[in-house]
C-alpha atoms as a PDB file:
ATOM      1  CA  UNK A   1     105.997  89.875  99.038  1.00  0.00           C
ATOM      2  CA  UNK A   2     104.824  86.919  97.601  1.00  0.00           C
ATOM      3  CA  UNK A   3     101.860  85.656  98.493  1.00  0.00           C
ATOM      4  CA  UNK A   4     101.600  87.546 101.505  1.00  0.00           C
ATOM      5  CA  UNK A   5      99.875  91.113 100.334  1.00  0.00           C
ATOM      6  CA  UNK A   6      96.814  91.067  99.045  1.00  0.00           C
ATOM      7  CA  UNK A   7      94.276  93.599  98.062  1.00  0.00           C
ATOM      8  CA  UNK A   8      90.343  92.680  98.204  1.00  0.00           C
ATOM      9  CA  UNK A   9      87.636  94.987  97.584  1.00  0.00           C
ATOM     10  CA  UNK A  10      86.058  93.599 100.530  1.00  0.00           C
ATOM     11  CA  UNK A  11      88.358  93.428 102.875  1.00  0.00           C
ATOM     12  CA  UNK A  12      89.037  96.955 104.717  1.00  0.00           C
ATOM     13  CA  UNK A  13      88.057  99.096 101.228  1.00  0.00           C
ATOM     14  CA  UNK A  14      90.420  97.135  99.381  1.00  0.00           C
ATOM     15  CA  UNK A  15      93.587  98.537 100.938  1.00  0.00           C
ATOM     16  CA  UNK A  16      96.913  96.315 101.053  1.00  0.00           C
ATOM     17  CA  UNK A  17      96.850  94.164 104.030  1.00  0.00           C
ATOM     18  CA  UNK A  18      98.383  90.918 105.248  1.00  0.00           C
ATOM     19  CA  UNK A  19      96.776  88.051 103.475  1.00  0.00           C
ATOM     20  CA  UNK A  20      94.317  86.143 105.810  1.00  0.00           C
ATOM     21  CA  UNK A  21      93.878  89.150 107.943  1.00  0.00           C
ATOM     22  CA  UNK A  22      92.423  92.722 108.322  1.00  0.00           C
ATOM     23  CA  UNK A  23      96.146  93.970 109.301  1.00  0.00           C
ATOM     24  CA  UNK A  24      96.535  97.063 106.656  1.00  0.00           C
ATOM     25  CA  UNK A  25     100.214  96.977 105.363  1.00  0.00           C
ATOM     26  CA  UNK A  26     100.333 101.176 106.178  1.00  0.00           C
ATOM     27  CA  UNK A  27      99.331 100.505 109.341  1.00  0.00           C
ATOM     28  CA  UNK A  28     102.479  98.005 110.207  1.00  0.00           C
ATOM     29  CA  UNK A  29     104.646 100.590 108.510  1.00  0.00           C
ATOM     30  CA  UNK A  30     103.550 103.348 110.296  1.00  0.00           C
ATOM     31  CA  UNK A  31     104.218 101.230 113.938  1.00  0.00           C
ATOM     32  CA  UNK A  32     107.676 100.778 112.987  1.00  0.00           C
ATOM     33  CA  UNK A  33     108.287 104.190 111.755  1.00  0.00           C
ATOM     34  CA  UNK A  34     106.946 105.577 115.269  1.00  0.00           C
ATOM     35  CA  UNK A  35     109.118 103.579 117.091  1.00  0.00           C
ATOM     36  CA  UNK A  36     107.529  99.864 117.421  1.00  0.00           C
ATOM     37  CA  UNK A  37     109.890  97.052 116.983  1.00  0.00           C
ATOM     38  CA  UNK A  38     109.490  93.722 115.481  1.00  0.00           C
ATOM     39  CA  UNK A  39     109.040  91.782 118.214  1.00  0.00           C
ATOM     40  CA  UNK A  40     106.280  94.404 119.294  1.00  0.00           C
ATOM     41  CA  UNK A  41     104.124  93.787 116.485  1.00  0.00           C
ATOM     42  CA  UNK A  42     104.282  90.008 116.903  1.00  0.00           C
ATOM     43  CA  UNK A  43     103.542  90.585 120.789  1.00  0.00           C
ATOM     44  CA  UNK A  44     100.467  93.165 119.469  1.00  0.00           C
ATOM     45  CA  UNK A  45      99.625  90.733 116.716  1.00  0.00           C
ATOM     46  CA  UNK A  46     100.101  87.199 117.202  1.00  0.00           C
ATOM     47  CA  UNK A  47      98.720  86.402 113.491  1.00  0.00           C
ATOM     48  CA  UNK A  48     101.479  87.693 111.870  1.00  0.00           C
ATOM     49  CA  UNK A  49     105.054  86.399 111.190  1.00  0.00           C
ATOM     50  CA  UNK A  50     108.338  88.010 111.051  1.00  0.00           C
ATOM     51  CA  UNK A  51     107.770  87.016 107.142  1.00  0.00           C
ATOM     52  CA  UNK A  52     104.647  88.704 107.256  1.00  0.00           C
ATOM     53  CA  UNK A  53     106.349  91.905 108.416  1.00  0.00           C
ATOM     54  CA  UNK A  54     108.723  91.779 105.802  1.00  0.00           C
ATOM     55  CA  UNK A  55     106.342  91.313 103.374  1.00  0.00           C
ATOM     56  CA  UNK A  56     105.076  94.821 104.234  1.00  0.00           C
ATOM     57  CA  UNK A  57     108.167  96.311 103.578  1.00  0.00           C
ATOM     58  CA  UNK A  58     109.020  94.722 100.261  1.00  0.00           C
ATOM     59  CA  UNK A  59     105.451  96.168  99.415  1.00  0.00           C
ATOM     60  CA  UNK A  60     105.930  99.572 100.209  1.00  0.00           C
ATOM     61  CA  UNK A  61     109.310  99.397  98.325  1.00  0.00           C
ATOM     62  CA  UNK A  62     107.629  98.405  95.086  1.00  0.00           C
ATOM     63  CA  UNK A  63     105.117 101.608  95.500  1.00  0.00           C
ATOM     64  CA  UNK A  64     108.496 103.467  96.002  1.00  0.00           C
ATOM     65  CA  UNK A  65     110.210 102.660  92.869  1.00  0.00           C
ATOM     66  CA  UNK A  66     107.254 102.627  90.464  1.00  0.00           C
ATOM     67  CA  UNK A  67     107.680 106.374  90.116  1.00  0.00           C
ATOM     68  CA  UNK A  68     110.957 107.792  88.345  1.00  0.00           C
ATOM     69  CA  UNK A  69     111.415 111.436  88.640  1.00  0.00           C
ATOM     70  CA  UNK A  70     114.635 113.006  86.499  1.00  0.00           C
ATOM     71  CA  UNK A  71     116.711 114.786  88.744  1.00  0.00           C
ATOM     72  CA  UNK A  72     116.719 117.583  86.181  1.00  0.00           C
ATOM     73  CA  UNK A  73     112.886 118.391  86.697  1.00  0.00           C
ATOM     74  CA  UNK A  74     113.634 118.214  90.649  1.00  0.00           C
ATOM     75  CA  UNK A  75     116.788 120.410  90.396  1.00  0.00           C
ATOM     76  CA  UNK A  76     114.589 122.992  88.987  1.00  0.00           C
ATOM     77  CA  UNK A  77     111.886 123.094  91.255  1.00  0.00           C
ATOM     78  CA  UNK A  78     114.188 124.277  93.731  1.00  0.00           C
END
């Protein structure tokens, strides 16, 4: 990730988006996950960089681990 997230309160509301543009990292996720490829978003946006891309994912993994839930507490919810 690196240097290549950032999150501004004046740039699109202060969401995560690729430094030096107005490219929200959900919005590259949600591309790929509907089918886009990588060479699609660098066709769509020729600002990023494959590095850029992966940026967004190494992002999204951090949100994804910050939360521990026991499986216990899951187990019973079921």
């Amino acid at each position: 990730m690196g240097n290549r997230i950032t999150i501004d309160p004046k740039v699109c509301h202060g969401e995560a988006c690729v430094k030096g543009t107005r490219i929200p990292v959900h919005q590259i996720l949600r591309m790929l996950a509907h089918g886009d490829t990588l060479e699609d978003l660098l066709q769509e946006y020729p600002s990023l960089t494959r590095d850029d891309i992966l940026a967004c994912f190494d992002y999204a993994a951090s949100l994804a681990e910050e939360q521990v839930t026991p499986l216990e507490v899951l187990s019973s919810e079921v």
